[in-house]
Every structure is written in structure tokens, then in C-alpha cells.
C-alpha atoms as a PDB file:
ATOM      1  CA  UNK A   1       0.000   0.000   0.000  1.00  0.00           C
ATOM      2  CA  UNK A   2       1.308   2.823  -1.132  1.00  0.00           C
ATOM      3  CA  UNK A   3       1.367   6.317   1.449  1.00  0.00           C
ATOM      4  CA  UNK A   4      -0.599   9.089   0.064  1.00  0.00           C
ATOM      5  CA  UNK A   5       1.866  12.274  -1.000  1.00  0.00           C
ATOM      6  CA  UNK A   6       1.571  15.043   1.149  1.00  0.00           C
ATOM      7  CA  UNK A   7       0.761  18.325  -0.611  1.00  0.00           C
ATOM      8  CA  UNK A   8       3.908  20.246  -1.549  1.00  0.00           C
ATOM      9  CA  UNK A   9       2.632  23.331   1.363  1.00  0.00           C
ATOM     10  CA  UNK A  10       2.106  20.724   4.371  1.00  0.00           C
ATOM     11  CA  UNK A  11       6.013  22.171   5.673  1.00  0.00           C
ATOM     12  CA  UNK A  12       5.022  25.682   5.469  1.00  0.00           C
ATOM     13  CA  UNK A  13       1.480  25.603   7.229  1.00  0.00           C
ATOM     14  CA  UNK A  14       3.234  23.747  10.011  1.00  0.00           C
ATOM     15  CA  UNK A  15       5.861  26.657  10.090  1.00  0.00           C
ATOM     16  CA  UNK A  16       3.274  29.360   9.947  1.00  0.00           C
ATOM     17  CA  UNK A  17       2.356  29.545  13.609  1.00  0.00           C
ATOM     18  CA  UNK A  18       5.954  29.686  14.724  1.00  0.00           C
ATOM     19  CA  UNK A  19       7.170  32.056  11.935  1.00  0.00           C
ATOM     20  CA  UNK A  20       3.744  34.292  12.932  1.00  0.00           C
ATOM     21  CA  UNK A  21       4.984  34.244  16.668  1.00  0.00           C
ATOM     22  CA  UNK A  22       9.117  35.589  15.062  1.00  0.00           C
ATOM     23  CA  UNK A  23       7.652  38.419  13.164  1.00  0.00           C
ATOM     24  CA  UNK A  24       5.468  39.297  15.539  1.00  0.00           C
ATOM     25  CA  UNK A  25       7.218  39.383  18.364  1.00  0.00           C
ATOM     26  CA  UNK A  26      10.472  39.805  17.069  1.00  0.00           C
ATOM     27  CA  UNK A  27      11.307  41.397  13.454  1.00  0.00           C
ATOM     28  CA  UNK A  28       7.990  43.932  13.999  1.00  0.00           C
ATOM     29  CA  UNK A  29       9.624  45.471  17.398  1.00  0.00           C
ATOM     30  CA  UNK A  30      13.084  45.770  15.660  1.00  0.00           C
ATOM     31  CA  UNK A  31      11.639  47.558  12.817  1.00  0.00           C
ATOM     32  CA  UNK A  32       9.610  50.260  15.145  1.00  0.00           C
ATOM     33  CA  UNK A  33      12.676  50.169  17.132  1.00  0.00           C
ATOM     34  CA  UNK A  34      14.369  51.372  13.901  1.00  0.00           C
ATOM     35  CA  UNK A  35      11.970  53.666  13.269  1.00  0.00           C
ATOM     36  CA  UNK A  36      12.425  54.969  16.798  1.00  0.00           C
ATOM     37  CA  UNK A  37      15.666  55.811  16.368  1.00  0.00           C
ATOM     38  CA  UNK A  38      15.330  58.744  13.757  1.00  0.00           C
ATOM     39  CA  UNK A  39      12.477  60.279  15.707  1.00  0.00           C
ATOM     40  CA  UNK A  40      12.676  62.215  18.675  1.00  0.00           C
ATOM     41  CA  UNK A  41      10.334  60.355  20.741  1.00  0.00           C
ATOM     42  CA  UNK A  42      10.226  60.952  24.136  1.00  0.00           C
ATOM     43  CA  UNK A  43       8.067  61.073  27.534  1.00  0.00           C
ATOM     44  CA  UNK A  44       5.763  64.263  26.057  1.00  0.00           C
ATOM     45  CA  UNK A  45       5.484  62.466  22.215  1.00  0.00           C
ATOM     46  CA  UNK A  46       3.928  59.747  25.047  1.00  0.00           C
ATOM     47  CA  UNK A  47       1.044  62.068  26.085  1.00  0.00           C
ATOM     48  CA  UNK A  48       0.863  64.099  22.815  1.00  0.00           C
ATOM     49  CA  UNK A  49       2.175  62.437  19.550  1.00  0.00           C
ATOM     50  CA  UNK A  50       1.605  65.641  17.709  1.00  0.00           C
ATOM     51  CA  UNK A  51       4.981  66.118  19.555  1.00  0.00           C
ATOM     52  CA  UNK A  52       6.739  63.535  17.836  1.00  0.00           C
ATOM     53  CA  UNK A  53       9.305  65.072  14.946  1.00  0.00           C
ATOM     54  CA  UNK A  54      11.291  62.746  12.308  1.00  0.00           C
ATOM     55  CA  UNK A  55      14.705  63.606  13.102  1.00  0.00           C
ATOM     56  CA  UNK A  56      16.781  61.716  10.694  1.00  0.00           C
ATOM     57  CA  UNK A  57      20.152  60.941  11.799  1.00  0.00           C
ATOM     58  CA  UNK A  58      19.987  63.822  14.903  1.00  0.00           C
ATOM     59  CA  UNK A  59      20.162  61.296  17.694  1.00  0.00           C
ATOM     60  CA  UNK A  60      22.847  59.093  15.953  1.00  0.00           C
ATOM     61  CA  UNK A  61      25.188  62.811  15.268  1.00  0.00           C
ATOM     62  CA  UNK A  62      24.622  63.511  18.705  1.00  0.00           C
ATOM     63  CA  UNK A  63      25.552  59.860  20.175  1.00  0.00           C
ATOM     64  CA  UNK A  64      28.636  60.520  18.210  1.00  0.00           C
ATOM     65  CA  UNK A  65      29.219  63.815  19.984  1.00  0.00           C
ATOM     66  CA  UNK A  66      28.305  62.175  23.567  1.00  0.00           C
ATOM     67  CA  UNK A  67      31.199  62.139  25.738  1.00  0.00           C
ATOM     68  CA  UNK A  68      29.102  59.538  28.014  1.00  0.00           C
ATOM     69  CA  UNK A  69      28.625  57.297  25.306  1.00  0.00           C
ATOM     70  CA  UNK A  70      32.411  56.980  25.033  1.00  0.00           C
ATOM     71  CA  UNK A  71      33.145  56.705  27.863  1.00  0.00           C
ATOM     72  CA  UNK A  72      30.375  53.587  28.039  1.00  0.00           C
ATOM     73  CA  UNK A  73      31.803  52.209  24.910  1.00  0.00           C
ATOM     74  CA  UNK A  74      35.581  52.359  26.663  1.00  0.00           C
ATOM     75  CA  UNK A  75      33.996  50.618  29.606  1.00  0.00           C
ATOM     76  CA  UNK A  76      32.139  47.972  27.679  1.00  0.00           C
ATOM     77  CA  UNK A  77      35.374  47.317  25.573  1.00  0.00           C
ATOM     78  CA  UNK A  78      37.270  47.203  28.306  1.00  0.00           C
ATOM     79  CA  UNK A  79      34.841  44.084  29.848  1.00  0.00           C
ATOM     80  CA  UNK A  80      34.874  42.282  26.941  1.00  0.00           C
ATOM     81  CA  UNK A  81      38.750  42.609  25.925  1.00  0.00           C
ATOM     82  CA  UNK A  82      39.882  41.376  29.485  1.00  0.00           C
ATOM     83  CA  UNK A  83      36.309  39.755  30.725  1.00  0.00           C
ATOM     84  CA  UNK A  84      36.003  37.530  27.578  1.00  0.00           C
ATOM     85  CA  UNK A  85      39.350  35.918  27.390  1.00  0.00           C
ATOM     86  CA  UNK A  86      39.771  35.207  30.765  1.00  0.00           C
ATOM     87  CA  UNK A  87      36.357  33.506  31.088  1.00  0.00           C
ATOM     88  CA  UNK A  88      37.345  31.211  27.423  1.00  0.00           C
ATOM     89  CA  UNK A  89      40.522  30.653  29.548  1.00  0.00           C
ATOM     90  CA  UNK A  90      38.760  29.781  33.108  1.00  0.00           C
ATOM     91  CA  UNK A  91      36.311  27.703  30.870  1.00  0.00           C
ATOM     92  CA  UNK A  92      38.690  25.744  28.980  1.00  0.00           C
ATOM     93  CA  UNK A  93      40.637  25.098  32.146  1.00  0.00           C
ATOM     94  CA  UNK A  94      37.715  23.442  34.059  1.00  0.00           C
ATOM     95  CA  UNK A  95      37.031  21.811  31.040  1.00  0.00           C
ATOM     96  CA  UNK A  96      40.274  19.699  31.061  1.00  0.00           C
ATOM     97  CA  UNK A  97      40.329  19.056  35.030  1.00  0.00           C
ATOM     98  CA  UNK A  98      36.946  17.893  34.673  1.00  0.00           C
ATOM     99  CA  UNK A  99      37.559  15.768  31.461  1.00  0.00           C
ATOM    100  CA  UNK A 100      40.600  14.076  32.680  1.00  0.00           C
ATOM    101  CA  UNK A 101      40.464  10.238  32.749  1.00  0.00           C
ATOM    102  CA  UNK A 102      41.834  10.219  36.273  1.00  0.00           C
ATOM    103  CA  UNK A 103      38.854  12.518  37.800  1.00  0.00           C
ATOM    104  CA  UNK A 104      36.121  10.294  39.494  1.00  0.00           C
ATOM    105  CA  UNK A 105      32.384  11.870  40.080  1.00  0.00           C
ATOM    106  CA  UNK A 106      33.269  13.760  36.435  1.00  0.00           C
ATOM    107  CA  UNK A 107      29.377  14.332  36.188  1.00  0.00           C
ATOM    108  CA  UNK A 108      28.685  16.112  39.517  1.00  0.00           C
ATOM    109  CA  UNK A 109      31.772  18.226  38.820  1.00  0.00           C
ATOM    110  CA  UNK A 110      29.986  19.156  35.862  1.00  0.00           C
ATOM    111  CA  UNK A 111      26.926  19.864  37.505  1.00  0.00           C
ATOM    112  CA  UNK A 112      28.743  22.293  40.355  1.00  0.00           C
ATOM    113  CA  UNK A 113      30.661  24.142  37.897  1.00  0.00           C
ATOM    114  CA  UNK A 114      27.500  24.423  35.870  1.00  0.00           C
ATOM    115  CA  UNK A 115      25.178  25.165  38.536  1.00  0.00           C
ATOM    116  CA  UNK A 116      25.767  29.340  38.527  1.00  0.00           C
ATOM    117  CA  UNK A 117      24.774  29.436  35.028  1.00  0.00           C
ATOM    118  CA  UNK A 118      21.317  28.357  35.608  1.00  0.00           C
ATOM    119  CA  UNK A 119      21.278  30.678  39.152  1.00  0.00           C
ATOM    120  CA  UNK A 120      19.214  33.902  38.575  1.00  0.00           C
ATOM    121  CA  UNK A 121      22.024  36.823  37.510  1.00  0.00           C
ATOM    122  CA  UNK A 122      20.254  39.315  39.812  1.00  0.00           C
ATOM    123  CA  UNK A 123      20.756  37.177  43.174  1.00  0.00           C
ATOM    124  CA  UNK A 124      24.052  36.439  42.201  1.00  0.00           C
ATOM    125  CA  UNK A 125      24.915  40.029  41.269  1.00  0.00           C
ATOM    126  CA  UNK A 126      23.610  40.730  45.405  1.00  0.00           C
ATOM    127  CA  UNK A 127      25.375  38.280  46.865  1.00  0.00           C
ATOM    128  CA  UNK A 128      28.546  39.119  45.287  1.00  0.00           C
ATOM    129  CA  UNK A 129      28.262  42.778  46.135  1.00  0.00           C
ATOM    130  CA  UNK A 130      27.947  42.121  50.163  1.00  0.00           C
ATOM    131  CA  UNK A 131      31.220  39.570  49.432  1.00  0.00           C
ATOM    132  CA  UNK A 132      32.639  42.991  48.027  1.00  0.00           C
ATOM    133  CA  UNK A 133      31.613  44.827  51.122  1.00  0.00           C
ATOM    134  CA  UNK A 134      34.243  47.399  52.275  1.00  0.00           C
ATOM    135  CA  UNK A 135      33.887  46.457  55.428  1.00  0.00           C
ATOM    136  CA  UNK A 136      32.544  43.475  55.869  1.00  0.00           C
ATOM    137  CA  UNK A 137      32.718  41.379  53.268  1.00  0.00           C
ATOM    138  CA  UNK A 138      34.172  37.739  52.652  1.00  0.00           C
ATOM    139  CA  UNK A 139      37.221  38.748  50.093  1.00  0.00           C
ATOM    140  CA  UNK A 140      38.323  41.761  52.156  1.00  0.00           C
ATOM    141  CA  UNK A 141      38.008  39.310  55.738  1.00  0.00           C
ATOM    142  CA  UNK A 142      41.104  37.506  53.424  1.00  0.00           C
ATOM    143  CA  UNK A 143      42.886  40.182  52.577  1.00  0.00           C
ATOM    144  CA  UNK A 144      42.807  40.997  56.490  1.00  0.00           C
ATOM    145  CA  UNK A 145      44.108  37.538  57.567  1.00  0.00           C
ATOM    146  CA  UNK A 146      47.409  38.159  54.870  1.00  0.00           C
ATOM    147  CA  UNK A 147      47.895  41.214  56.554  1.00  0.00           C
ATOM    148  CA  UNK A 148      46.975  43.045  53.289  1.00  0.00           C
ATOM    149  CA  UNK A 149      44.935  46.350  53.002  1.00  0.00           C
ATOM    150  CA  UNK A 150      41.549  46.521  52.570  1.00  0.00           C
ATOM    151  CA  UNK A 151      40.098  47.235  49.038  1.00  0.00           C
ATOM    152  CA  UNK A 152      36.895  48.931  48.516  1.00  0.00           C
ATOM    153  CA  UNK A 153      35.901  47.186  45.198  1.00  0.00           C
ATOM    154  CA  UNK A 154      32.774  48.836  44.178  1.00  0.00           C
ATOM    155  CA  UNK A 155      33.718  51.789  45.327  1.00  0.00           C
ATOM    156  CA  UNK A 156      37.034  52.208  44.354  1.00  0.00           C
ATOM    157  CA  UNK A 157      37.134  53.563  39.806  1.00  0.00           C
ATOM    158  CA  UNK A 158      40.045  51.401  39.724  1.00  0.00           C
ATOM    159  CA  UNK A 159      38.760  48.318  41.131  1.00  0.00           C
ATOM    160  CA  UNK A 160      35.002  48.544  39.915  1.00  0.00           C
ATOM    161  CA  UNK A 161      35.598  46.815  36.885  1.00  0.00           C
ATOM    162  CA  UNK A 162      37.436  44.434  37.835  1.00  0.00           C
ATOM    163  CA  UNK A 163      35.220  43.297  40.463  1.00  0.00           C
ATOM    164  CA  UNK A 164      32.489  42.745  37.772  1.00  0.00           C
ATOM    165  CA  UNK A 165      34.761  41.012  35.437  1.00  0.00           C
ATOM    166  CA  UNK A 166      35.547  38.708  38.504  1.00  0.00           C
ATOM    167  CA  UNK A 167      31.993  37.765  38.904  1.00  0.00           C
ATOM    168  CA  UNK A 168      31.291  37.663  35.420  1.00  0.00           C
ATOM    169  CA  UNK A 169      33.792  34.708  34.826  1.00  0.00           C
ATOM    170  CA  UNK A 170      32.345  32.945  37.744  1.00  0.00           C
ATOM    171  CA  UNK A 171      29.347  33.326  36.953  1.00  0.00           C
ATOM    172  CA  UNK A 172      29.577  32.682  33.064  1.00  0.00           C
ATOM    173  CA  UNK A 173      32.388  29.646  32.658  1.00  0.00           C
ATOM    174  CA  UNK A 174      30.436  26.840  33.153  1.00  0.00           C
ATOM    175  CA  UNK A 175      28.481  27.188  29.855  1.00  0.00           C
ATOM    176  CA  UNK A 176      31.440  27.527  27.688  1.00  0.00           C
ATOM    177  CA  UNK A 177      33.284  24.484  30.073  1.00  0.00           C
ATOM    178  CA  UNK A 178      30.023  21.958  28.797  1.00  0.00           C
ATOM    179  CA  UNK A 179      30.730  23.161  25.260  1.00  0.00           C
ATOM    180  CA  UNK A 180      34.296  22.728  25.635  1.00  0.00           C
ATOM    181  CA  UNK A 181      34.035  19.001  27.079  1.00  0.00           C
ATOM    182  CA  UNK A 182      32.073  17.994  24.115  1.00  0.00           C
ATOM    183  CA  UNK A 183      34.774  19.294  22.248  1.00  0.00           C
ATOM    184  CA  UNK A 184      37.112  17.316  24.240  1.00  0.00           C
ATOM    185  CA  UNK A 185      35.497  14.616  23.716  1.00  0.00           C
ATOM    186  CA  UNK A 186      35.203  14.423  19.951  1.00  0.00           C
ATOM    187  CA  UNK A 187      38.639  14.253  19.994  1.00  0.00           C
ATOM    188  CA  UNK A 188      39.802  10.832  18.563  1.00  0.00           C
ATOM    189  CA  UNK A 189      41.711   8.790  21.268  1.00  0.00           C
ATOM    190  CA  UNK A 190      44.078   7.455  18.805  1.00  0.00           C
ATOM    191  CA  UNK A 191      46.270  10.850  17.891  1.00  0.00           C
ATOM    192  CA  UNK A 192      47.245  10.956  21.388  1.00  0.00           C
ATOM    193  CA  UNK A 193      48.051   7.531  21.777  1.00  0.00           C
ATOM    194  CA  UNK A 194      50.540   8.055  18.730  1.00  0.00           C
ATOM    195  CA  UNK A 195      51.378  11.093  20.188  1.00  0.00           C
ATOM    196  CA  UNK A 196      52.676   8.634  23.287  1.00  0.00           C
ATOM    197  CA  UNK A 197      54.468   6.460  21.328  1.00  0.00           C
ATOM    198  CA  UNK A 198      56.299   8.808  20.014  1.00  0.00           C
ATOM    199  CA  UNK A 199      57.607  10.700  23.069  1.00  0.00           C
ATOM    200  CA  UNK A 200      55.162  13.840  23.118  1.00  0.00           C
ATOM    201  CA  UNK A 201      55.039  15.933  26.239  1.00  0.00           C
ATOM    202  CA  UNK A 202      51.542  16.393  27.809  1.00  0.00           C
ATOM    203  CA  UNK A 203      52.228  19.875  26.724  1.00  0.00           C
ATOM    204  CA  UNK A 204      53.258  19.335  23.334  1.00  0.00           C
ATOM    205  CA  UNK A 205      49.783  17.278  22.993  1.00  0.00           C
ATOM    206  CA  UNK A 206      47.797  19.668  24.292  1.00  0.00           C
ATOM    207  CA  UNK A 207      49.422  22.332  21.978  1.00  0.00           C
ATOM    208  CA  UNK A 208      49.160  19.854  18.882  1.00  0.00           C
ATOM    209  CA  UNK A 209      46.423  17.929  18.961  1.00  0.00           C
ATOM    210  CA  UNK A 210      43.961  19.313  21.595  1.00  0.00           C
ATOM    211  CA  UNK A 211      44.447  23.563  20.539  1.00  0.00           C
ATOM    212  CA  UNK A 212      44.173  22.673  16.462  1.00  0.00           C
ATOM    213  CA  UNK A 213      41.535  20.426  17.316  1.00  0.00           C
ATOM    214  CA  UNK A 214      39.418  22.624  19.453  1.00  0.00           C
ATOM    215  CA  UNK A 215      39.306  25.285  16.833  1.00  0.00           C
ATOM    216  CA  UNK A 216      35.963  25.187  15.761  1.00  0.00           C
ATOM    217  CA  UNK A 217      34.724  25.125  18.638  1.00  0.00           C
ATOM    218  CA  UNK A 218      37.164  28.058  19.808  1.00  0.00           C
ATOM    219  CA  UNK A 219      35.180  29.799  17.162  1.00  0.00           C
ATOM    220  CA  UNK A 220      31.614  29.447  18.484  1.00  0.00           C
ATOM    221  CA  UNK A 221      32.751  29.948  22.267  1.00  0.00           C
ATOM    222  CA  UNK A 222      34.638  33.551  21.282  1.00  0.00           C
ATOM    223  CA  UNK A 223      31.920  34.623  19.564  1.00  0.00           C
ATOM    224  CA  UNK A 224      28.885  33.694  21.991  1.00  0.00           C
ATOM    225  CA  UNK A 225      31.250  35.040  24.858  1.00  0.00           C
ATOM    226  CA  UNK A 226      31.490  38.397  23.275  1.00  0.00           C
ATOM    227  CA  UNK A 227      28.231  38.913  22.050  1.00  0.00           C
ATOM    228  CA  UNK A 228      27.186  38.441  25.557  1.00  0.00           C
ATOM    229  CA  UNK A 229      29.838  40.427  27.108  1.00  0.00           C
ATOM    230  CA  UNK A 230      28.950  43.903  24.844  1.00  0.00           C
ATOM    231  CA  UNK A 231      25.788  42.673  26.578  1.00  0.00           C
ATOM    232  CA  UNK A 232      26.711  44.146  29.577  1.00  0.00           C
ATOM    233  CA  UNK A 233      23.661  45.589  31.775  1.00  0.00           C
ATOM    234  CA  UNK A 234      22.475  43.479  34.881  1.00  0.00           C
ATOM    235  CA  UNK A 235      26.141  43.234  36.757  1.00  0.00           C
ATOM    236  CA  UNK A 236      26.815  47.051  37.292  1.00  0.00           C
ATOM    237  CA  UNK A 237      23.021  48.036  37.510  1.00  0.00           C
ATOM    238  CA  UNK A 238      22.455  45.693  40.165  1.00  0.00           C
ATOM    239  CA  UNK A 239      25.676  46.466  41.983  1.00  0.00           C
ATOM    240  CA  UNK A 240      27.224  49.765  40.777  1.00  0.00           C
ATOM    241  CA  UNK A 241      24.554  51.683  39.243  1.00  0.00           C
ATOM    242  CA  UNK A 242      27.063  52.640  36.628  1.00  0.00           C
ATOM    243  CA  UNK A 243      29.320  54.095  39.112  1.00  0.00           C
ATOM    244  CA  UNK A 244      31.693  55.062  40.986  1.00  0.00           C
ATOM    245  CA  UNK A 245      32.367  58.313  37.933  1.00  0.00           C
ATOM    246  CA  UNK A 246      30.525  56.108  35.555  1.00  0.00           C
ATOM    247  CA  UNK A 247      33.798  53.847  35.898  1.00  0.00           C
ATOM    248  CA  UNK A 248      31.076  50.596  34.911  1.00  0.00           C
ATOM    249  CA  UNK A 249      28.664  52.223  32.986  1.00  0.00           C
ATOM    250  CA  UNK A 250      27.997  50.139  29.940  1.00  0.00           C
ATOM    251  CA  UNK A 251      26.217  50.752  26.776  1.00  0.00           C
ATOM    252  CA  UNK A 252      23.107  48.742  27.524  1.00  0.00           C
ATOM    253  CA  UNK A 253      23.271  50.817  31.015  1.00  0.00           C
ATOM    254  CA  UNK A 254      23.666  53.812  29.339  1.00  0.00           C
ATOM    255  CA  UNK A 255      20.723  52.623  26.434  1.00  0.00           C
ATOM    256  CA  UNK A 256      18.474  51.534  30.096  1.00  0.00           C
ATOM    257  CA  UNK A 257      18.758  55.249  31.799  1.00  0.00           C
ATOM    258  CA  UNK A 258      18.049  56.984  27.944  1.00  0.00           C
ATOM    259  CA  UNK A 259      14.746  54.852  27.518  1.00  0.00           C
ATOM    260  CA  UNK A 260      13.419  54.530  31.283  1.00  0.00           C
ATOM    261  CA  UNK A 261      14.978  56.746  33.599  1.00  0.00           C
ATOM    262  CA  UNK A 262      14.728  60.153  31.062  1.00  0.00           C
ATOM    263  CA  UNK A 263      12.648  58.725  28.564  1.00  0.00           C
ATOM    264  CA  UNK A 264      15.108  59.627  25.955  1.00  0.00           C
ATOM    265  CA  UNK A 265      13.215  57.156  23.780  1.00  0.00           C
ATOM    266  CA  UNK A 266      14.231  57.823  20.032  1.00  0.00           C
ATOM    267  CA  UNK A 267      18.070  58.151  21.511  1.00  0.00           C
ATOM    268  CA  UNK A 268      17.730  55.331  23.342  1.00  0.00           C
ATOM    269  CA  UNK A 269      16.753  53.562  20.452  1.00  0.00           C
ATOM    270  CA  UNK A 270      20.139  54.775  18.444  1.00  0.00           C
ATOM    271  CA  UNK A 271      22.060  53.293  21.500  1.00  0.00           C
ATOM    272  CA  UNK A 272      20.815  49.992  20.784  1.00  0.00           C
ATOM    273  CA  UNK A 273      21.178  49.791  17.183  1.00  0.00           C
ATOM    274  CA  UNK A 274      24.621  51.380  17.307  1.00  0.00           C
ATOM    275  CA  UNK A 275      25.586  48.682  19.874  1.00  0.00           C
ATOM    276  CA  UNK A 276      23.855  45.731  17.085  1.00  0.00           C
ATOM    277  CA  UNK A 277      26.498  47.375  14.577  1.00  0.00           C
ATOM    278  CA  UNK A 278      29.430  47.257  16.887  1.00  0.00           C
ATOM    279  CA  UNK A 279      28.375  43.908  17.594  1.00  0.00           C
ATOM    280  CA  UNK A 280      27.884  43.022  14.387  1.00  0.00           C
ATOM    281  CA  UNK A 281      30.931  44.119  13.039  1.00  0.00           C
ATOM    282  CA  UNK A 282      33.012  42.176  16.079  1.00  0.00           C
ATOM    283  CA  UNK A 283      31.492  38.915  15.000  1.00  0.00           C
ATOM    284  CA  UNK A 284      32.128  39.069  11.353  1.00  0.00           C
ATOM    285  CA  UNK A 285      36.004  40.101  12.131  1.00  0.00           C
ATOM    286  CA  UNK A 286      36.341  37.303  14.744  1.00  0.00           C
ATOM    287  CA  UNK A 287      34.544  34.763  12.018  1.00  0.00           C
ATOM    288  CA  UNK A 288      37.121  36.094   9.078  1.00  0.00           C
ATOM    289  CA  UNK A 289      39.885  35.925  11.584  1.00  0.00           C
ATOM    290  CA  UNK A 290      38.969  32.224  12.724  1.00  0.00           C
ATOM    291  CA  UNK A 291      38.279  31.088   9.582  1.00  0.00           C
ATOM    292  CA  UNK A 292      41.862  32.039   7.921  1.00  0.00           C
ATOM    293  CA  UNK A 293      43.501  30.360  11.376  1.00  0.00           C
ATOM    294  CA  UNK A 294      41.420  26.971  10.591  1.00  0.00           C
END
């Protein structure tokens, strides 16, 4: 018995509701976003949209010509140049402890390194600012017992940063250590069993066979890691506010307090779709980049 053909649109009609739900709730907003942008929309437009102008490029000239936009952008850059390799680092690190053939209990390791991935960002974001307390928190109790001054972390321009970075890797290495481990793991056995015949170091197999084959999925990890890290928003509102002298203000921060704290709407807007481009234009350069090294 032969089974009946479906028509040549089933695929589609079962795609419909889903792609409905993307353009709906997805591609729609980005466009009025867009739109946003080259209007000056803001909290009177919201009572009176006779007050709404089309402003062309006026809110992306004057972004330009922001001096706090810079100085976001430095701070942002600044998280992801020394945030992002030092959490691929931390990551790949935990990823060969944990994959080792000597480690025992490899899958609750997994799940304990894991586990602040899945914790809400906001509660961890609180709990690591009373570990920064000046006076009384956990990391400064240390520095006591070496007989080391006290450092006010949050408090401190110099050490703000920093402090965030910190609990960004912590918080962040566990997803790039799973994706890592499977990497690990597709590693054929047999190259570094030749390898051991012929006399190779652990280092010298870790720098020829596990680095060269780990570079695809060096690719992915840099690029997820960075996107997310431009990202920047919930660490320094939750524990900085953007400060001390905007020392941890980040673009999405600065984007947050355009759009909701002075209603800056329309600029707001030209924040976020200036930080898509300089996101945009970070992952095609690390893709081009990667690619030639593979």
C-alpha cells in the first residue's frame, strides 16, 4: 500500500504559527525600534504624539558627539577585551580538570561548575556585592588575615571593573566548560596515543592535537562570549549603578537610563542599534579571523 503524497505546502502551514509568533514578536519590534531611532520620541510624544518630529540621523550625530557614550563604549570594551578571554581561559581550564580520565564523580563536577549558570544573575549580582563589602565582606576578611589592606571594590574607579569582570567569569564559565568538554570529547583517542608512542610531552599534545583540534569550537565559544559580554547591563546596575564616575557604565546601562529613567526614547533607540552594529561588526572580524587560522 502505497502512502498518500503530502501536498507540496504541508512544511510551510506547520511553520506558519511559529514564523507568525518571530515576526510578531520579534522582526515587527526591531523595525519600530528602527523607526524609533530617527524620531525624537520621548516622555511628552507619550502624552501628545503631535509632539513627535522625524529627526533623521539627529540622535545618531549627537551619540557621536556624547562624551558619556564613550566613555560607556571604553567601559564595555574594556569588559569584553579582558572579561572575555579570561572567562574562554577559566572555561577551557575546568574543562580539562573535569575531562581528565583520572577525575572520578566527572558528572557532579559538571553539575557544580554548571550550577551558577542556571542561578538567577540578579541574586548572584547581590550576593557578590555584600562579598565585596568594604567592610565586611568575605574577600576583604582575606585580605585581612594576609595582613593586606583593605580594598573597597565597588567603590574604588580602579577596582570597579574588575570586580564585575571577577563575577562575570564565575558566573559565566560553566556554559562555555560543557561546550568545551564535548569538544574534548570528539577528539579521537588514537592521535594521542601516537602522540605517546612517540615521546610527546603532555604539553606538546595539548598544543598539537587538543588547541588545532578545538578550533571550531574556539570559534563558536569567542563569539557567543562576546556577544554576551557587549551585553553588559544586569552586573553594574544591580551592583554599581554605573558608578563610581561612571567607571562601569555600559552601553546597555547607558541605552536603560536613555529609555526609562529620562525617557530619551528615540536616543535610546540609536544606542541599541549602534551597539547591534558594533556587535555586528566584532562577529564578522572574529569569524574572518577564525576562519583564515582553521
Amino acid at each position: 500500500m502505497k502512502t498518500p503524497l503530502l501536498p507540496a505546502n504541508t512544511a510551510f502551514w506547520f511553520l506558519a504559527p511559529a514564523l507568525i509568533l518571530i515576526v510578531v514578536f520579534f522582526f515587527l519590534p526591531v523595525a519600530a525600534s528602527l523607526l524609533l531611532s530617527f524620531t525624537d520620541f520621548d516622555i511628552y510624544a507619550l502624552g501628545d504624539h503631535e509632539r513627535l518630529r522625524f529627526v533623521a540621523l539627529d540622535n545618531y550625530l549627537r551619540l557621536l558627539g556624547d562624551p558619556l557614550f564613550w566613555t560607556a563604549l571604553k567601559n564595555t570594551l574594556y569588559f569584553v577585551l579582558v572579561g572575555g578571554p579570561l572567562s574562554v581561559a577559566v572555561s577551557l581550564g575546568a574543562a580539562l580538570l573535569v575531562n581528565h580520565r583520572l577525575v572520578r564523580f566527572k558528572g557532579l563536577f559538571r553539575s557544580l561548575l554548571f550550577l551558577p549558570v542556571v542561578t538567577t544573575l540578579v541574586a548572584i549580582a547581590v550576593v557578590w556585592r555584600y562579598l565585596y563589602h568594604p567592610r565586611y565582606g568575605f574577600l576583604n576578611y582575606l585580605l585581612g588575615l594576609l595582613g593586606l589592606d583593605t580594598v573597597d571594590w565597588l567603590g574604588d574607579p580602579d577596582w570597579a571593573m574588575p570586580a564585575i569582570i571577577l563575577m562575570a567569569i564565575w558566573k559565566n564559565f560553566g556554559f562555555n566548560m560543557i561546550i568545551f568538554i564535548a569538544g574534548l570529547q570528539s577528539i579521537p583517542v588514537r592521535l594521542y596515543e601516537a602522540a605517546v608512542i612517540d615521546g610527546a610531552s603532555t604539553w606538546r599534545q595539548f598544543r598539537h592535537i587538543t588547541l588545532p583540534m578545538l578550533a571550531p569550537t574556539f570559534v563558536f565559544v569567542t563569539v557567543i562570549t562576546m556577544i554576551g559580554y557587549f551585553q553588559l547591563f544586569a552586573e553594574p546596575y544591580v551592583m554599581t549603578q554605573g558608578g563610581p564616575a561612571n567607571s562601569t557604565l555600559s552601553v546597555a546601562l547607558l541605552m536603560f537610563q536613555e529609555g526609562f529613567r529620562w525617557w530619551n526614547l528615540g536616543y535610546a533607540a540609536a544606542v541599541a542599534f549602534t551597539l547591534f552594529l558594533i556587535i555586528l561588526t566584532g562577529t564578522v572580524l572574529q569569524l574572518r579571523l577564525r576562519r583564515r587560522e582553521i
